[in-house]
Protein backbone atom coordinates (compact mmCIF):
# COMPACT_ATOMS: atom_id res chain seq x y z
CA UNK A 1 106.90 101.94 79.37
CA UNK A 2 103.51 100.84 78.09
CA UNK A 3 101.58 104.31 80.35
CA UNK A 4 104.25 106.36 78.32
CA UNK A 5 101.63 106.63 75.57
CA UNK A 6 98.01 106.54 75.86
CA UNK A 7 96.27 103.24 74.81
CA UNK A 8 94.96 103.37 70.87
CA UNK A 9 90.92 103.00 70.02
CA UNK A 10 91.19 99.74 67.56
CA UNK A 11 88.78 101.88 65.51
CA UNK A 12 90.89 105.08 65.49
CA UNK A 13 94.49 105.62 64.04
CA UNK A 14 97.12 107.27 66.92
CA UNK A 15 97.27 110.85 67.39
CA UNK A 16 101.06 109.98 67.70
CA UNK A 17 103.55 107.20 68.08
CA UNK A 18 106.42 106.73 69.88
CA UNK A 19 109.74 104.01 69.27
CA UNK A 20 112.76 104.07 71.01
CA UNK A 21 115.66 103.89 68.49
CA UNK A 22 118.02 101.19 67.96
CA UNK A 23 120.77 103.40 67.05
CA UNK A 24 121.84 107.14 67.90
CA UNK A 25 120.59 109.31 65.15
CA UNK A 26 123.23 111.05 62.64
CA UNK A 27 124.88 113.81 64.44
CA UNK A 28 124.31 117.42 62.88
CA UNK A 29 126.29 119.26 60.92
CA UNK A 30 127.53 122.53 63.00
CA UNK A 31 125.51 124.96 60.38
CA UNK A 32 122.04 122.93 61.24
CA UNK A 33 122.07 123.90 64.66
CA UNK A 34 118.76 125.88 65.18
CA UNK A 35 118.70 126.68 68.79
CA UNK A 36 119.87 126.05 72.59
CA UNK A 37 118.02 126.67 75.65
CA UNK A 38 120.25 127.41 78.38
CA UNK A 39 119.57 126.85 82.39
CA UNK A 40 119.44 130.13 85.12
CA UNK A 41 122.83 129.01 85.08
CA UNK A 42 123.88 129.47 81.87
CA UNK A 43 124.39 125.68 80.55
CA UNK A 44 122.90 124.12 77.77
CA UNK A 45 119.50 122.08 78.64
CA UNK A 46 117.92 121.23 75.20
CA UNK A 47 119.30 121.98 71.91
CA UNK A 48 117.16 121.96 68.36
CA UNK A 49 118.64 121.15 65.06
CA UNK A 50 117.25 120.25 61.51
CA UNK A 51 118.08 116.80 60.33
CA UNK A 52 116.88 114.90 57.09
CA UNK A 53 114.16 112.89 59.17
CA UNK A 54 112.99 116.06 60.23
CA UNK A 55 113.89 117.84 63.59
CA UNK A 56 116.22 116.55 66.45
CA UNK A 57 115.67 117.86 70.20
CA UNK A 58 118.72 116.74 72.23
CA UNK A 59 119.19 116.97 76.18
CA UNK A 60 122.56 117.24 76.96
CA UNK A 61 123.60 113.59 79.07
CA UNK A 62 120.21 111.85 78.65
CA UNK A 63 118.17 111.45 75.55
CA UNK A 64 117.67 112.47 71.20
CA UNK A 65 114.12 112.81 70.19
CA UNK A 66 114.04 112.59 66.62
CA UNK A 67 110.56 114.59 65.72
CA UNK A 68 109.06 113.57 62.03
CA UNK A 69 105.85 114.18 59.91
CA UNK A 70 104.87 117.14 61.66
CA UNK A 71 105.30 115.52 64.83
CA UNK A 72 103.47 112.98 64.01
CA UNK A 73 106.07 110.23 64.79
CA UNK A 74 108.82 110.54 67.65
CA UNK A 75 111.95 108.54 68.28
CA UNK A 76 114.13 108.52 71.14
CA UNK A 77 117.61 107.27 71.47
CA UNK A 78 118.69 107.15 75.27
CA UNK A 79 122.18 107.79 77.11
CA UNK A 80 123.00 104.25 79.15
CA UNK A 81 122.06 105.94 82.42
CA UNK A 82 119.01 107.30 81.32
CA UNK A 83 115.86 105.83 83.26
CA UNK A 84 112.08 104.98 82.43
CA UNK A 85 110.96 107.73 84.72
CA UNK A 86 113.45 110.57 83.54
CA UNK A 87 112.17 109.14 79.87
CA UNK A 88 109.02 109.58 80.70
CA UNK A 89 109.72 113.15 81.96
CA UNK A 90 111.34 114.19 79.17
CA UNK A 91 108.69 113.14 76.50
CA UNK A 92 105.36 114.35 78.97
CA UNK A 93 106.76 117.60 80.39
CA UNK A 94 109.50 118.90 77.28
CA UNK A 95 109.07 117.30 74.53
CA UNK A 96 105.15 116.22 73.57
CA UNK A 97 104.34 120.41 74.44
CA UNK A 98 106.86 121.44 72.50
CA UNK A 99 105.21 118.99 69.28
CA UNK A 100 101.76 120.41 69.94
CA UNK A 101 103.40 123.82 69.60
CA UNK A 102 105.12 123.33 66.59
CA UNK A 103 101.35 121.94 65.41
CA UNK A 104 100.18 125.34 65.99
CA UNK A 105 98.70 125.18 69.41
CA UNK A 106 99.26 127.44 72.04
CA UNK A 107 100.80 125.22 75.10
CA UNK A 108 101.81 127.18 78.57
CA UNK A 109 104.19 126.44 80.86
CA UNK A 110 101.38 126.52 83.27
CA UNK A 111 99.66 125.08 86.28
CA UNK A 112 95.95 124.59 86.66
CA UNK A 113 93.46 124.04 88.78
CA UNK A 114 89.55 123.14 88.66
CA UNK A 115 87.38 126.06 90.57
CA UNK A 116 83.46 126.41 90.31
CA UNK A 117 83.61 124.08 87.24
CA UNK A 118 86.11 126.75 85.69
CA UNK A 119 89.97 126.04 85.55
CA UNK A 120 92.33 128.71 87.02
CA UNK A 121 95.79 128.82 85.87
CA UNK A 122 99.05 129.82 87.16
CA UNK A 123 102.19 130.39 84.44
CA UNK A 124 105.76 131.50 85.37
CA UNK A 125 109.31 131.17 85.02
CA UNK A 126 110.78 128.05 86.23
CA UNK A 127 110.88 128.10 90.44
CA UNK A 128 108.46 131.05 91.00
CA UNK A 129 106.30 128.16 92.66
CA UNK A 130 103.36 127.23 89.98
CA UNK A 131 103.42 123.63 90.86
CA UNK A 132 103.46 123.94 94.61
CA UNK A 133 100.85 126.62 94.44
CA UNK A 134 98.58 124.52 92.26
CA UNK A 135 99.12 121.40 94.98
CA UNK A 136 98.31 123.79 98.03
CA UNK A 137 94.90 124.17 96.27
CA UNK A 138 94.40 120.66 94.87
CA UNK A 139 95.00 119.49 99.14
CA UNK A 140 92.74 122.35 99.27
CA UNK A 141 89.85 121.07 97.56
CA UNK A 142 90.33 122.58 94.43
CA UNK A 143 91.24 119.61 91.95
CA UNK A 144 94.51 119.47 89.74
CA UNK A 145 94.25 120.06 86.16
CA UNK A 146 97.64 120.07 85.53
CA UNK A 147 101.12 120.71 86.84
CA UNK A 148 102.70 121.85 83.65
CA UNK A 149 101.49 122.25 80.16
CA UNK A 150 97.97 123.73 79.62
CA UNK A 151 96.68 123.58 76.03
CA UNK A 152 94.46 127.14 75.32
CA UNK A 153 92.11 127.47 72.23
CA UNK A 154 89.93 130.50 71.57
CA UNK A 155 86.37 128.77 71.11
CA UNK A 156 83.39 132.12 70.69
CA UNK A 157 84.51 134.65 73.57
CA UNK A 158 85.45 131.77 75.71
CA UNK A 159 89.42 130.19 76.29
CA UNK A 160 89.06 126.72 76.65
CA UNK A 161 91.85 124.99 78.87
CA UNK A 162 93.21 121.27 78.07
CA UNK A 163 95.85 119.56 80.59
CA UNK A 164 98.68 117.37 78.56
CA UNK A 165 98.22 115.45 81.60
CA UNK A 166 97.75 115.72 85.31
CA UNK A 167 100.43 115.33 87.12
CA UNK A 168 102.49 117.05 90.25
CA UNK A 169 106.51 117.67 90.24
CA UNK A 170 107.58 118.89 93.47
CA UNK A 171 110.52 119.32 95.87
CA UNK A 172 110.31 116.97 98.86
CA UNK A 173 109.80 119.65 101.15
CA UNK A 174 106.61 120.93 99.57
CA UNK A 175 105.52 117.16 99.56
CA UNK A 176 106.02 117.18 103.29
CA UNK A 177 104.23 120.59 104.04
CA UNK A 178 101.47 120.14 101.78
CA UNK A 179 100.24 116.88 102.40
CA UNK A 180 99.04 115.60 105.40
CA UNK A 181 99.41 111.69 104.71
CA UNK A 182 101.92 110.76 102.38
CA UNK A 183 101.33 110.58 98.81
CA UNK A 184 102.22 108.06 96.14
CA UNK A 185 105.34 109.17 94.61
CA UNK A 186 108.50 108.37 92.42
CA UNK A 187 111.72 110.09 91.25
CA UNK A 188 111.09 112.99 88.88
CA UNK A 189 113.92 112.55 86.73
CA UNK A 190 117.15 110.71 87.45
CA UNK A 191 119.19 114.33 87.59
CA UNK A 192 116.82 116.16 89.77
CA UNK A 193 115.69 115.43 93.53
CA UNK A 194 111.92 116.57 92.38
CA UNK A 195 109.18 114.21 93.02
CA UNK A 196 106.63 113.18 90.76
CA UNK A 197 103.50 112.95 93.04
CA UNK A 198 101.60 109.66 91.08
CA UNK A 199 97.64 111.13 90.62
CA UNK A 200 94.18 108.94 89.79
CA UNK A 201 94.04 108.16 86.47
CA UNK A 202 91.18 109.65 84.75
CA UNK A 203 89.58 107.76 81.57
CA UNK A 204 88.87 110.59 80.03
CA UNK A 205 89.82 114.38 80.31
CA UNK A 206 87.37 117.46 78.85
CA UNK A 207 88.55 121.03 78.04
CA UNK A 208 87.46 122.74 80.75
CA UNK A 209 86.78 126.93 80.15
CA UNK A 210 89.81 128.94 81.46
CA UNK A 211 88.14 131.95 83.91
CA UNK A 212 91.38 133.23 84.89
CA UNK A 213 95.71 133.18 84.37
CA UNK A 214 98.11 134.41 86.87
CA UNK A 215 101.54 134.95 86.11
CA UNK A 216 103.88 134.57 88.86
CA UNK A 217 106.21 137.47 89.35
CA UNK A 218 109.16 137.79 91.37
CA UNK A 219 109.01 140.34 94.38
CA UNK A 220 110.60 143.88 93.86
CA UNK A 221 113.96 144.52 95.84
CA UNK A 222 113.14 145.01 99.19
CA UNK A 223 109.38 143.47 99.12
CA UNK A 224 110.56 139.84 99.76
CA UNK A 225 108.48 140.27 103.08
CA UNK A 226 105.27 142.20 101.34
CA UNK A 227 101.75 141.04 101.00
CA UNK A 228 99.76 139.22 98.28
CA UNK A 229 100.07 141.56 95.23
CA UNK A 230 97.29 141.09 92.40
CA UNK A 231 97.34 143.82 89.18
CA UNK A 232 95.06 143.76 85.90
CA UNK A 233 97.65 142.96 82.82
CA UNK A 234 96.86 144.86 79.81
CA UNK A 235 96.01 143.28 76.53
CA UNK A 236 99.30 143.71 75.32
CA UNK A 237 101.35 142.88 78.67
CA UNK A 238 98.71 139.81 78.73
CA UNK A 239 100.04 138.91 75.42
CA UNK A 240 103.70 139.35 75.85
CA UNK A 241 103.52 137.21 79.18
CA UNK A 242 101.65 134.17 77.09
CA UNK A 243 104.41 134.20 74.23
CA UNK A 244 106.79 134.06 77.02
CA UNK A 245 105.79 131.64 79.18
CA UNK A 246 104.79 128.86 76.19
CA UNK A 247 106.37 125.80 74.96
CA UNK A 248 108.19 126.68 71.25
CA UNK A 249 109.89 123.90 68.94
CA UNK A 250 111.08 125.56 65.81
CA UNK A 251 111.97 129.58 66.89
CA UNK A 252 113.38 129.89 63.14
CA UNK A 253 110.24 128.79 61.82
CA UNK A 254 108.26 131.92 60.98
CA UNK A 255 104.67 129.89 60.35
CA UNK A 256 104.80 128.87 63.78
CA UNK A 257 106.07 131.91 65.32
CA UNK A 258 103.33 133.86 63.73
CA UNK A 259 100.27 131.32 64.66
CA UNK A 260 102.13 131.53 68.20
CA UNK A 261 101.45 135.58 68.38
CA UNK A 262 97.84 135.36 66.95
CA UNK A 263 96.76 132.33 69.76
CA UNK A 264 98.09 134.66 72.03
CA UNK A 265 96.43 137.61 71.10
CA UNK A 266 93.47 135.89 70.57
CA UNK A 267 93.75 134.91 74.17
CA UNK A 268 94.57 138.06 75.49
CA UNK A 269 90.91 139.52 73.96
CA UNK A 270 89.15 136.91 75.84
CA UNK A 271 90.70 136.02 79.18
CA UNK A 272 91.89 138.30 82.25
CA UNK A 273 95.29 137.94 82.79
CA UNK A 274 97.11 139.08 86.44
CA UNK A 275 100.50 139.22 87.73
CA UNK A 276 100.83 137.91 91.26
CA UNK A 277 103.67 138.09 93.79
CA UNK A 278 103.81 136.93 97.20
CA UNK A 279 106.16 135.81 99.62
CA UNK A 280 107.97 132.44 98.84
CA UNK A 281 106.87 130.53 102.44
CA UNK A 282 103.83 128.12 103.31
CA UNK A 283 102.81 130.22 105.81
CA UNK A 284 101.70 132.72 103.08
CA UNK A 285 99.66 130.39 101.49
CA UNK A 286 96.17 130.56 102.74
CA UNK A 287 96.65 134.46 101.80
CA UNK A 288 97.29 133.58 98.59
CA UNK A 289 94.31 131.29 98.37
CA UNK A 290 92.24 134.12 99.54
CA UNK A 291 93.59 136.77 96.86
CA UNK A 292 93.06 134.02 94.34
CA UNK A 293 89.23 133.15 94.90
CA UNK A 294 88.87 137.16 95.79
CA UNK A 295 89.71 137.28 92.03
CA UNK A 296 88.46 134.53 90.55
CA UNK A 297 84.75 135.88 91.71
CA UNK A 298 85.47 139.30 90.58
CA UNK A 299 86.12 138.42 87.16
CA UNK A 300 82.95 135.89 87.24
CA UNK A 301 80.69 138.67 88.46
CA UNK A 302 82.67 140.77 85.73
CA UNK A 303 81.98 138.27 82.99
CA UNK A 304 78.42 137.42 84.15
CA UNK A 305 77.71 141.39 84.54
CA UNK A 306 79.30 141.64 80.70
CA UNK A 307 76.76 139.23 79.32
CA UNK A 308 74.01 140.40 80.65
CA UNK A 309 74.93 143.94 79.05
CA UNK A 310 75.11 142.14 75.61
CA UNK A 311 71.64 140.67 75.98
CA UNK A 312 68.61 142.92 74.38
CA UNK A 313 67.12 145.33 76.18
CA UNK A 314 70.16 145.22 78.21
């Protein structure tokens, strides 16, 4: 349990801390309710209500994260057949995003690799394929940033990009087509087959500036079969597609549903944003690789060309 949380500086106070709970935590009245998230499937997968603490986030079967202080301060109280590693899921990949959001920050469900020194990043809804993507390019050469939840901050005219943690989650399948010698792995999460692929450690991880997003899109009836498709977002589309595709806590809170709409339009003024659709195989994947880096220097030569124009005499 102890690499659930990151070790404290003796000379520094936590950024957070984390208990589990002796005791389940009072159950909410009906009218405190503030939201459900459902599955493609229609069920219930986390639920948000208001309790005197401060906030509860509940998944259905497995665990209560009692949120306080801002988010300061998180308690869990876990189901009996609730495990370390689907604990540790739940507070890395749901919960800890959904805190930093609530903080203010703009958090994407997002993969990301490192490129040229620049991080590239790949958002979409849940099984368009950012995590397998992102590991075809980290076997690739192209280091993992993260697998899901990327931290973005306007800094000047630059988006600076900040992995929650690095990390892989992927179907046994894509383990066995993507790498070539096994990796070090473990169960995702006691109710999924996913497997969390275990990465180096790093002592220390930098924001790293964001050149380019893709948003995964699904393929249009009767294109299941098409080529690599790449298209320019507009401002506003780009902005639409980051409120979408980022971790919320409180929807009903209108302070952090407003600072959610200005990080993403601030975002949207600095960074090019694409949609991307392809066909869901490996074999398509070194065509996808190409489309990506074809982009990736286009927008660099873009930028670069850009600042050159701002320069005097230029």
């Amino acid at each position: 349990m102890a690499d659930l949380i990151a070790a404290i500086n003796e000379e520094k106070a936590p950024d957070f801390t984390f208990q589990i709970m002796n005791s389940p935590p009072s159950e909410p009245a009906d009218r405190d309710w503030i939201h459900h998230w459902h599955t493609s499937s229609g069920d219930i997968s986390i639920s948000l209500a208001r309790i005197d603490k401060g906030l509860l986030l509940r998944f259905p079967s497995l665990a209560d994260f009692v949120i306080e202080g801002d988010g300061f301060h998180i308690s869990a109280w876990l189901e009996p057949e609730t495990d370390e590693e689907t604990l540790r899921h739940l507070l890395l990949d749901q919960v800890m995003p959904r805190v930093l959001s609530g903080q203010g920050r703009l958090i994407l469900h997002a993969s990301a690799v490192c490129m040229d020194d620049l991080a590239l990043a790949f958002a979409g809804e849940t099984g368009l394929g950012k995590s397998t993507l992102a590991a075809s390019l980290h076997v690739s050469g192209y280091p993992l940033l993260t697998d899901d939840g990327l931290v973005l901050k306007a800094e000047g005219t630059c988006i600076k990009a900040l992995p929650c943690y690095p990390g892989l989650r992927l179907w046994p399948e894509s383990v066995t087509a993507l790498f070539k010698d096994s990796p070090q792995k473990k169960a995702m999460a006691s109710y999924s087959p996913k497997n969390r692929v275990v990465m180096p450690k790093s002592d220390e991880i930098n924001p790293v500036d964001l050149a380019v997003l893709f948003v995964l899109t699904k393929s249009e009836p009767g294109e299941e079969t098409a080529a690599v498709r790449v298209s320019r977002l507009s401002q506003r589309d780009a902005c639409m597609e980051l409120v979408r595709n980022s971790f919320q806590l409180d929807v009903s809170n209108r302070k952090q549903v407003t600072a959610l709409f200005a990080a993403a339009t601030a975002t949207a003024e600095r960074l090019p944003v694409f949609s991307l659709s392809y066909p869901r195989d490996f074999s398509s994947l070194p065509a996808v690789h190409e489309a990506i880096l074809r982009q990736h220097r286009a927008s660099a030569s873009e930028a670069s060309n850009d600042l050159r124009a701002g320069e005097p005499g230029g």
